[in-house]
PDB file of N, CA and C in Angstrom:
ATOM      1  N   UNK A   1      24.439  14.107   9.879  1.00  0.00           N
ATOM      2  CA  UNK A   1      22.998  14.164  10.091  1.00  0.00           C
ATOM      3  C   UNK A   1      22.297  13.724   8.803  1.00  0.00           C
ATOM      4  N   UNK A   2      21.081  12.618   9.365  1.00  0.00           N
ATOM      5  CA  UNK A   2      20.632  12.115   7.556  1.00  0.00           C
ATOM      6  C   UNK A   2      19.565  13.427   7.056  1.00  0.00           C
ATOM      7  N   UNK A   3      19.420  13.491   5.932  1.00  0.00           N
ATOM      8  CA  UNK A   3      18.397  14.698   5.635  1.00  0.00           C
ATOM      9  C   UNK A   3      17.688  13.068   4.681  1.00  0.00           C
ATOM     10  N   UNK A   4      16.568  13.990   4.064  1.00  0.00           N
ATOM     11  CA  UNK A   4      15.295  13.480   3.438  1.00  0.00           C
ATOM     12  C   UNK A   4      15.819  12.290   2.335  1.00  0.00           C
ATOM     13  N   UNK A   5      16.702  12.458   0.972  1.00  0.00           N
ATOM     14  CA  UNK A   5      17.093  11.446   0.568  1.00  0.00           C
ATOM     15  C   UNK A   5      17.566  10.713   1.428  1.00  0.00           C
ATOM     16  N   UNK A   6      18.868  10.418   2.441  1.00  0.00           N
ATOM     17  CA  UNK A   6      19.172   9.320   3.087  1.00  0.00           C
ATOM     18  C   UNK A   6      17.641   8.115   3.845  1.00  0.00           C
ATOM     19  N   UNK A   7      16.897   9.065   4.116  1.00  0.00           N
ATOM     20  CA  UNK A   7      15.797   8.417   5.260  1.00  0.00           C
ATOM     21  C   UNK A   7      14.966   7.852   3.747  1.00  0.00           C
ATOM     22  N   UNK A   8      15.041   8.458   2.603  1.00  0.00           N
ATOM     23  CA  UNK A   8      14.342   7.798   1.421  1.00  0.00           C
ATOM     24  C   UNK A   8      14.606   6.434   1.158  1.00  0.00           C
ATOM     25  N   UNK A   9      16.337   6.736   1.073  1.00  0.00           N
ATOM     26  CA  UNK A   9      16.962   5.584   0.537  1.00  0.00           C
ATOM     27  C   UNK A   9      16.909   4.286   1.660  1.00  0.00           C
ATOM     28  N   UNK A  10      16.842   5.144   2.646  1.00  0.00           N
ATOM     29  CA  UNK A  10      16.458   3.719   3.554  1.00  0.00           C
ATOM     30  C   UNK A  10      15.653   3.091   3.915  1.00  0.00           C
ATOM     31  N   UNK A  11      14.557   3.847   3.699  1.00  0.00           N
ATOM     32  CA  UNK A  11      12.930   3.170   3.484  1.00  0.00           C
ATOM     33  C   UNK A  11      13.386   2.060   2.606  1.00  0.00           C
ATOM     34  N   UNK A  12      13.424   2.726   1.415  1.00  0.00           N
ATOM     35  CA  UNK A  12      13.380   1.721   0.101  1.00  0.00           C
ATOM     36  C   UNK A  12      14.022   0.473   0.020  1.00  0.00           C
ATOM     37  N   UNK A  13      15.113   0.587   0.997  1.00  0.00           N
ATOM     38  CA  UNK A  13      16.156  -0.822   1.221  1.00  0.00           C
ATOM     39  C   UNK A  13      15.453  -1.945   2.125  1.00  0.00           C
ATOM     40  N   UNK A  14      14.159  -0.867   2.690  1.00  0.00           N
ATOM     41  CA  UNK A  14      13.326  -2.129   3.853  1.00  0.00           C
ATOM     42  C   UNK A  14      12.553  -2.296   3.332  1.00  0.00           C
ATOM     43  N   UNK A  15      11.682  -1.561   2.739  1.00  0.00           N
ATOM     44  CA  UNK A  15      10.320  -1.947   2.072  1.00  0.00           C
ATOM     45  C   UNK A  15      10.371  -3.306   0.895  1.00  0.00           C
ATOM     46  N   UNK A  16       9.812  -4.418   0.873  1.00  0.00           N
ATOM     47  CA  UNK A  16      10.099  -5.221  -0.236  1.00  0.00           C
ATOM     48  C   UNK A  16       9.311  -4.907  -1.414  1.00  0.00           C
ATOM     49  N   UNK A  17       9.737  -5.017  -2.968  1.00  0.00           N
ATOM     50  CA  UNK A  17       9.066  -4.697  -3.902  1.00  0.00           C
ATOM     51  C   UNK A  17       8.207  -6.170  -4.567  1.00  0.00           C
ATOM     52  N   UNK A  18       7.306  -6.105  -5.146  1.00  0.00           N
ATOM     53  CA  UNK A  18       6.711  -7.582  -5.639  1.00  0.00           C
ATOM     54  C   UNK A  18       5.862  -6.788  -7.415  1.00  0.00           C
ATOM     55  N   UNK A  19       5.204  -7.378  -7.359  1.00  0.00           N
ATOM     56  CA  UNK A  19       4.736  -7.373  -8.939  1.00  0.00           C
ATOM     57  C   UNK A  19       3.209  -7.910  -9.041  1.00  0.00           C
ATOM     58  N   UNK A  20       2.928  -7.497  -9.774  1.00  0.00           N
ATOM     59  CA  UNK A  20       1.365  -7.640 -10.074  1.00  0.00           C
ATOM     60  C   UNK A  20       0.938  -9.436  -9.904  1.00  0.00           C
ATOM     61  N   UNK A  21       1.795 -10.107 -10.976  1.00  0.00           N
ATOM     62  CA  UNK A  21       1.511 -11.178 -10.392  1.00  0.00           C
ATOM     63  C   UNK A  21       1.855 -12.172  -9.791  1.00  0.00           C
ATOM     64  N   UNK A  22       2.984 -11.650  -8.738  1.00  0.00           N
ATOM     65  CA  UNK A  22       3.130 -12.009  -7.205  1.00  0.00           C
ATOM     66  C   UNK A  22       1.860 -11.876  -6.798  1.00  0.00           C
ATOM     67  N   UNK A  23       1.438 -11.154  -6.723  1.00  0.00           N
ATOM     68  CA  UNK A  23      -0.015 -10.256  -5.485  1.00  0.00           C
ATOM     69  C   UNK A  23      -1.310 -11.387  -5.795  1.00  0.00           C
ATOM     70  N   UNK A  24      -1.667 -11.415  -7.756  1.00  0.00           N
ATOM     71  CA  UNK A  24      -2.213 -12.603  -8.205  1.00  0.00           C
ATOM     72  C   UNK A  24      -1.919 -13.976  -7.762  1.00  0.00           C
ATOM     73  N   UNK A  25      -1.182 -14.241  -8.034  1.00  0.00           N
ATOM     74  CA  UNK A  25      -0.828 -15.643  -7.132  1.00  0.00           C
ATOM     75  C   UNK A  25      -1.057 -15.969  -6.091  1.00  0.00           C
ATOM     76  N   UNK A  26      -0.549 -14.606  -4.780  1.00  0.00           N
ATOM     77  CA  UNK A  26      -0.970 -14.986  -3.822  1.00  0.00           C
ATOM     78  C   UNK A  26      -2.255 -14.889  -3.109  1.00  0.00           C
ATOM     79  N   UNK A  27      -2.939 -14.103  -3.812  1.00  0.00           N
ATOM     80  CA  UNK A  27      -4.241 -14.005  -3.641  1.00  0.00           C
ATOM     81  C   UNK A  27      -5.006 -14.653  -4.269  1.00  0.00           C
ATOM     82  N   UNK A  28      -4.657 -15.646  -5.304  1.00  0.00           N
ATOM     83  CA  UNK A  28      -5.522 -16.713  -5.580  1.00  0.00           C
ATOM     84  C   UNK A  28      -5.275 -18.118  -4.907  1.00  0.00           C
ATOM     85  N   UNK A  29      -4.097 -17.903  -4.092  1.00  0.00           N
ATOM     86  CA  UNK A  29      -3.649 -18.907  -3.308  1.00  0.00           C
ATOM     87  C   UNK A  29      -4.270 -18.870  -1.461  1.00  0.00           C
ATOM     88  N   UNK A  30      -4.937 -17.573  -1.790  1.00  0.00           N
ATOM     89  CA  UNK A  30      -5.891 -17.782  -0.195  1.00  0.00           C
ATOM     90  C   UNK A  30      -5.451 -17.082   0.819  1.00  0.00           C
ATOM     91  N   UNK A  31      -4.042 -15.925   0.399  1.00  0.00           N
ATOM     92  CA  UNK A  31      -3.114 -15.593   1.616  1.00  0.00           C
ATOM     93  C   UNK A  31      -4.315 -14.045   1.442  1.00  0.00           C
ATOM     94  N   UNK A  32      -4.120 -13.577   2.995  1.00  0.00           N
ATOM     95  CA  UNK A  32      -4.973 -12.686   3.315  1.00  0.00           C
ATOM     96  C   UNK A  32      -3.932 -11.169   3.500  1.00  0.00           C
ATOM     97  N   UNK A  33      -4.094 -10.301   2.019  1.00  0.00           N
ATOM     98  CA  UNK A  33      -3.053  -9.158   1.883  1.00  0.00           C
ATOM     99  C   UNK A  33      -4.297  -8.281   2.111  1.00  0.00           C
ATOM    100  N   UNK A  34      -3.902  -6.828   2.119  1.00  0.00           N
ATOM    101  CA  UNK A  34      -4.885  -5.666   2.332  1.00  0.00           C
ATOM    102  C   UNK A  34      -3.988  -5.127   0.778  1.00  0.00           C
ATOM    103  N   UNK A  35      -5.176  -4.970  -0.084  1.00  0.00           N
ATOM    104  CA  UNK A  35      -4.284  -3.941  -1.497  1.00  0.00           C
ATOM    105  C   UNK A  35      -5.196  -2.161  -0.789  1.00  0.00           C
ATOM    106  N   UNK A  36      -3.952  -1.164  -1.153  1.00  0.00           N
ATOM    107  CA  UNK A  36      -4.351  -0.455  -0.682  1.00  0.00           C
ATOM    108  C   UNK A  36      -3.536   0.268  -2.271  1.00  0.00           C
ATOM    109  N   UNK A  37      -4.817   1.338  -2.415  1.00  0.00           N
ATOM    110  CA  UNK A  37      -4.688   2.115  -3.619  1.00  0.00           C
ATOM    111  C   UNK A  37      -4.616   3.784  -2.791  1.00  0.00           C
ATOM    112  N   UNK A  38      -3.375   3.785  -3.484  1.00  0.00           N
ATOM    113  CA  UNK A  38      -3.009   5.776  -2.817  1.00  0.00           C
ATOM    114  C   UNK A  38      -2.866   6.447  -3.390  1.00  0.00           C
ATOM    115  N   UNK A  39      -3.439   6.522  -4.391  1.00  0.00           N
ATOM    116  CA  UNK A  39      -3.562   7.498  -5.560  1.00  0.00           C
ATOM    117  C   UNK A  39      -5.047   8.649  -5.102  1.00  0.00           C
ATOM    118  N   UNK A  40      -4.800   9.958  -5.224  1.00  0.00           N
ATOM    119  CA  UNK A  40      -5.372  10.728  -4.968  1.00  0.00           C
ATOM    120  C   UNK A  40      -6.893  10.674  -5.464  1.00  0.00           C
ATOM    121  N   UNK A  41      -8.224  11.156  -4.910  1.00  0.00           N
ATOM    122  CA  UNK A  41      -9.860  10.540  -5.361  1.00  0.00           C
ATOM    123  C   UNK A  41      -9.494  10.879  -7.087  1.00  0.00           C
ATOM    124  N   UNK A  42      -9.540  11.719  -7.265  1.00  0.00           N
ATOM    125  CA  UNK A  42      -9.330  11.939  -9.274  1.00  0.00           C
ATOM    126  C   UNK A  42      -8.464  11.427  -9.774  1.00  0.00           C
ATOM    127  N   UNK A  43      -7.448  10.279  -9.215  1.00  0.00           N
ATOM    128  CA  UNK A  43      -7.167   9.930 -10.491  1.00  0.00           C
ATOM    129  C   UNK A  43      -7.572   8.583  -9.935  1.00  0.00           C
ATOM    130  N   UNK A  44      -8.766   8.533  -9.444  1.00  0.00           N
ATOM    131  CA  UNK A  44      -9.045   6.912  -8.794  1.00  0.00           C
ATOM    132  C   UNK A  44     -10.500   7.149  -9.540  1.00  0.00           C
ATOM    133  N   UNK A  45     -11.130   7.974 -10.244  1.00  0.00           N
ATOM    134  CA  UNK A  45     -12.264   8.294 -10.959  1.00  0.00           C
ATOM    135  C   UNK A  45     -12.574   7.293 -11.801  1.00  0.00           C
ATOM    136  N   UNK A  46     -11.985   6.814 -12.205  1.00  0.00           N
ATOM    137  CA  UNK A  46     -12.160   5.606 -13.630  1.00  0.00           C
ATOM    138  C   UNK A  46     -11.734   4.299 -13.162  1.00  0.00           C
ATOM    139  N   UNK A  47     -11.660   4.372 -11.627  1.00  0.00           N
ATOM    140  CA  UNK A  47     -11.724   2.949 -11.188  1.00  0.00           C
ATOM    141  C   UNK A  47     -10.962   2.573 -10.028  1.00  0.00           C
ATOM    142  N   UNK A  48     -10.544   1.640  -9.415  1.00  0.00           N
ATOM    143  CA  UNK A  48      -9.402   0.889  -8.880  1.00  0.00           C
ATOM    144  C   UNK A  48      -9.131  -0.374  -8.602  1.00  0.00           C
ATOM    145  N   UNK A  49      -8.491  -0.926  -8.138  1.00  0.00           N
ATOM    146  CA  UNK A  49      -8.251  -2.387  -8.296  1.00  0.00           C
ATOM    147  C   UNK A  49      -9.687  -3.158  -7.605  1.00  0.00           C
ATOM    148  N   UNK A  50      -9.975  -4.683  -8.552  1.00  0.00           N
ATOM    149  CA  UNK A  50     -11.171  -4.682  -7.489  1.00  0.00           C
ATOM    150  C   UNK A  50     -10.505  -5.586  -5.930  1.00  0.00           C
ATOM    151  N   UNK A  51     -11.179  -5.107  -5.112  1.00  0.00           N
ATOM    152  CA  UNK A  51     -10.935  -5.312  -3.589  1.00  0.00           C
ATOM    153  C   UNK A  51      -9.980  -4.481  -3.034  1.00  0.00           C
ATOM    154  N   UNK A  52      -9.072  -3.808  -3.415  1.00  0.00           N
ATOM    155  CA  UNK A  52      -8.706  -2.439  -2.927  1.00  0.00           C
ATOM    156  C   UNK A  52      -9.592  -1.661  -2.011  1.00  0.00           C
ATOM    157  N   UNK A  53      -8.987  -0.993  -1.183  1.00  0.00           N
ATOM    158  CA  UNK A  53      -9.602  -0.004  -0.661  1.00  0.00           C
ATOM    159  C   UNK A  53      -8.729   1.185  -0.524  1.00  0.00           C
ATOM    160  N   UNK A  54      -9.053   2.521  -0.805  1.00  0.00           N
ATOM    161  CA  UNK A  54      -8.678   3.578  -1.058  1.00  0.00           C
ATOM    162  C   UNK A  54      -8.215   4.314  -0.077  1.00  0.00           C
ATOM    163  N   UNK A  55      -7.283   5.373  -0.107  1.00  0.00           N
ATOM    164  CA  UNK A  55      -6.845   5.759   1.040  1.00  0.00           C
ATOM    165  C   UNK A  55      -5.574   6.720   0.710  1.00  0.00           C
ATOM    166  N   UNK A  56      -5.866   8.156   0.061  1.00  0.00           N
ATOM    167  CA  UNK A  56      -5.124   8.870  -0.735  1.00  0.00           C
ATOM    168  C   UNK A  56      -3.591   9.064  -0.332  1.00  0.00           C
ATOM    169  N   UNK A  57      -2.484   9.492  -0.421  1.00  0.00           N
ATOM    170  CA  UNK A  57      -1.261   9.464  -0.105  1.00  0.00           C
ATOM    171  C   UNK A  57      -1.148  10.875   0.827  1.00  0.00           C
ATOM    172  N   UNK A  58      -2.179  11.755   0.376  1.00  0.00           N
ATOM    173  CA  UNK A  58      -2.135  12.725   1.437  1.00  0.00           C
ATOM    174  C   UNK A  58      -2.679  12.623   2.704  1.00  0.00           C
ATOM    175  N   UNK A  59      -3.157  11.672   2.931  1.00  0.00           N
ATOM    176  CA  UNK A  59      -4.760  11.255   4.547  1.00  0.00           C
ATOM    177  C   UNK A  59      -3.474   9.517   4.340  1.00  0.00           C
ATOM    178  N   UNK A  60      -2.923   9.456   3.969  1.00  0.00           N
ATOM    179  CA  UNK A  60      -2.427   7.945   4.715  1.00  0.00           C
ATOM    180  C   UNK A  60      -2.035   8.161   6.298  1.00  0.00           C
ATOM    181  N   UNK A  61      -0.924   8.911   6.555  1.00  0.00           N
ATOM    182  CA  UNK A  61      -0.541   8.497   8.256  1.00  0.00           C
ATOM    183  C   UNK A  61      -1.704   8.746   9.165  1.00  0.00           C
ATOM    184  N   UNK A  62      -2.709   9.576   8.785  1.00  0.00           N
ATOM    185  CA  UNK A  62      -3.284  10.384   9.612  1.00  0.00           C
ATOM    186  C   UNK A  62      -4.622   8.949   9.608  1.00  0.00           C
ATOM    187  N   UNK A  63      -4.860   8.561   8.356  1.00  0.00           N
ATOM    188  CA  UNK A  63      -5.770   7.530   8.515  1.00  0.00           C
ATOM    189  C   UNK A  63      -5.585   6.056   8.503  1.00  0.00           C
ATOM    190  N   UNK A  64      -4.162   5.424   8.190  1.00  0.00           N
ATOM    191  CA  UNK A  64      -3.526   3.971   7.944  1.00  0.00           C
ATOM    192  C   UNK A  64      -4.353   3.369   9.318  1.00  0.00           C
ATOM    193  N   UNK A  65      -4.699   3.390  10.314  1.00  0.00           N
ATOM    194  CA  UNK A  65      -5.177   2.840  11.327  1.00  0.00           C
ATOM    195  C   UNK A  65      -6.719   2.722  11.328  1.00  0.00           C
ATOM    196  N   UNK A  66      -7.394   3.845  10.633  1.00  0.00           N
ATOM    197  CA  UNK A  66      -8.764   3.298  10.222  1.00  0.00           C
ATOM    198  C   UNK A  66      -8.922   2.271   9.067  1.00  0.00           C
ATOM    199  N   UNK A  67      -8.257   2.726   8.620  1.00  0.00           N
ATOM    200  CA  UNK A  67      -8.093   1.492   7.084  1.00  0.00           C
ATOM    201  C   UNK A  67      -7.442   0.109   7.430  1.00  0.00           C
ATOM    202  N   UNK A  68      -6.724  -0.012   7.911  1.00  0.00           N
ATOM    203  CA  UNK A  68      -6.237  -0.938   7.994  1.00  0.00           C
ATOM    204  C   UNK A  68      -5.801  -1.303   9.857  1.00  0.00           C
ATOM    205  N   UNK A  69      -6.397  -1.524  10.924  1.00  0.00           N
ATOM    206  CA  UNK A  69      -6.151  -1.694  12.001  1.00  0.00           C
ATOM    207  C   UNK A  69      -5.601  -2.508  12.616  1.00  0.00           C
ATOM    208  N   UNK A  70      -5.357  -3.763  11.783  1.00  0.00           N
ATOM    209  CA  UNK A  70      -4.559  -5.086  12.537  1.00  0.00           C
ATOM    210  C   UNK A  70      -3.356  -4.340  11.978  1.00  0.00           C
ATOM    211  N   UNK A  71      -2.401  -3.972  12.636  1.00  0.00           N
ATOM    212  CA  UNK A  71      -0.981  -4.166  12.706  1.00  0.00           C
ATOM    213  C   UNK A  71      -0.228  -5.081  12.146  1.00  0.00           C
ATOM    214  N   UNK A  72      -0.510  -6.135  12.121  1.00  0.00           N
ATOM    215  CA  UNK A  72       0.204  -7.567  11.427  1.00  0.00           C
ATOM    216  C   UNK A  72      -0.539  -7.747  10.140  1.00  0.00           C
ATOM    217  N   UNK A  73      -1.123  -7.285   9.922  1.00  0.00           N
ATOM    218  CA  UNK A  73      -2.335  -7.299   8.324  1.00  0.00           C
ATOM    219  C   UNK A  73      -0.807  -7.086   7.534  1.00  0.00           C
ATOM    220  N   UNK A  74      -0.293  -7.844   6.319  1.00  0.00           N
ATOM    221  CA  UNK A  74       0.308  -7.428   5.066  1.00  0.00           C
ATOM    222  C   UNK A  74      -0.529  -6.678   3.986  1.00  0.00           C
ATOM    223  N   UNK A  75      -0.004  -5.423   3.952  1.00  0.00           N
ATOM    224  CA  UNK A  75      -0.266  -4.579   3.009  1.00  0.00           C
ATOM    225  C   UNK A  75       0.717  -4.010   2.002  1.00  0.00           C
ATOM    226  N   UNK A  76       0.038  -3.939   0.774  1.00  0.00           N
ATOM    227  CA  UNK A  76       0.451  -3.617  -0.439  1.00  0.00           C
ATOM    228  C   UNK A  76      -0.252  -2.777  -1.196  1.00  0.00           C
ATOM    229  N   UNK A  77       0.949  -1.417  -1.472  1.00  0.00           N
ATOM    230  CA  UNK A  77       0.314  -0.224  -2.015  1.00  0.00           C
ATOM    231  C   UNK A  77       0.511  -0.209  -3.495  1.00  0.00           C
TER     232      UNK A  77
END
């Protein structure tokens, strides 16, 4: 039976990782990503990425569909 690390480790093997300026590139290249910042409102106090939209790690499942509603939208947290 998998418990919590296994289902971790297997997220992580699907999810792809990229880099700041991957995301730059491709967003100066015209491709249409959703940046989504999940960092909790206080430590988002002093700012966040610009064009981000916010969406704390505790309210993500419950809200990922108001924030982001196309299904096929590429997003990057």
């Amino acid at each position: 039976m998998a418990n919590y690390r296994d289902y971790l480790k297997q997220a992580k093997a699907e999810i792809p990782r990229t880099t700041v300026d991957e995301i730059r590139a491709r967003l100066q290249a015209g491709e249409r990503i959703e940046l989504l910042d999940v960092r909790e409102d206080q430590e988002t106090q002093d700012g966040i990425l610009p064009g981000a939209k916010t969406l704390s790690r505790a309210h993500f499942e419950s809200r990922i569909e108001d924030i982001v509603p196309d299904k096929n939208t590429e997003v990057v947290l």
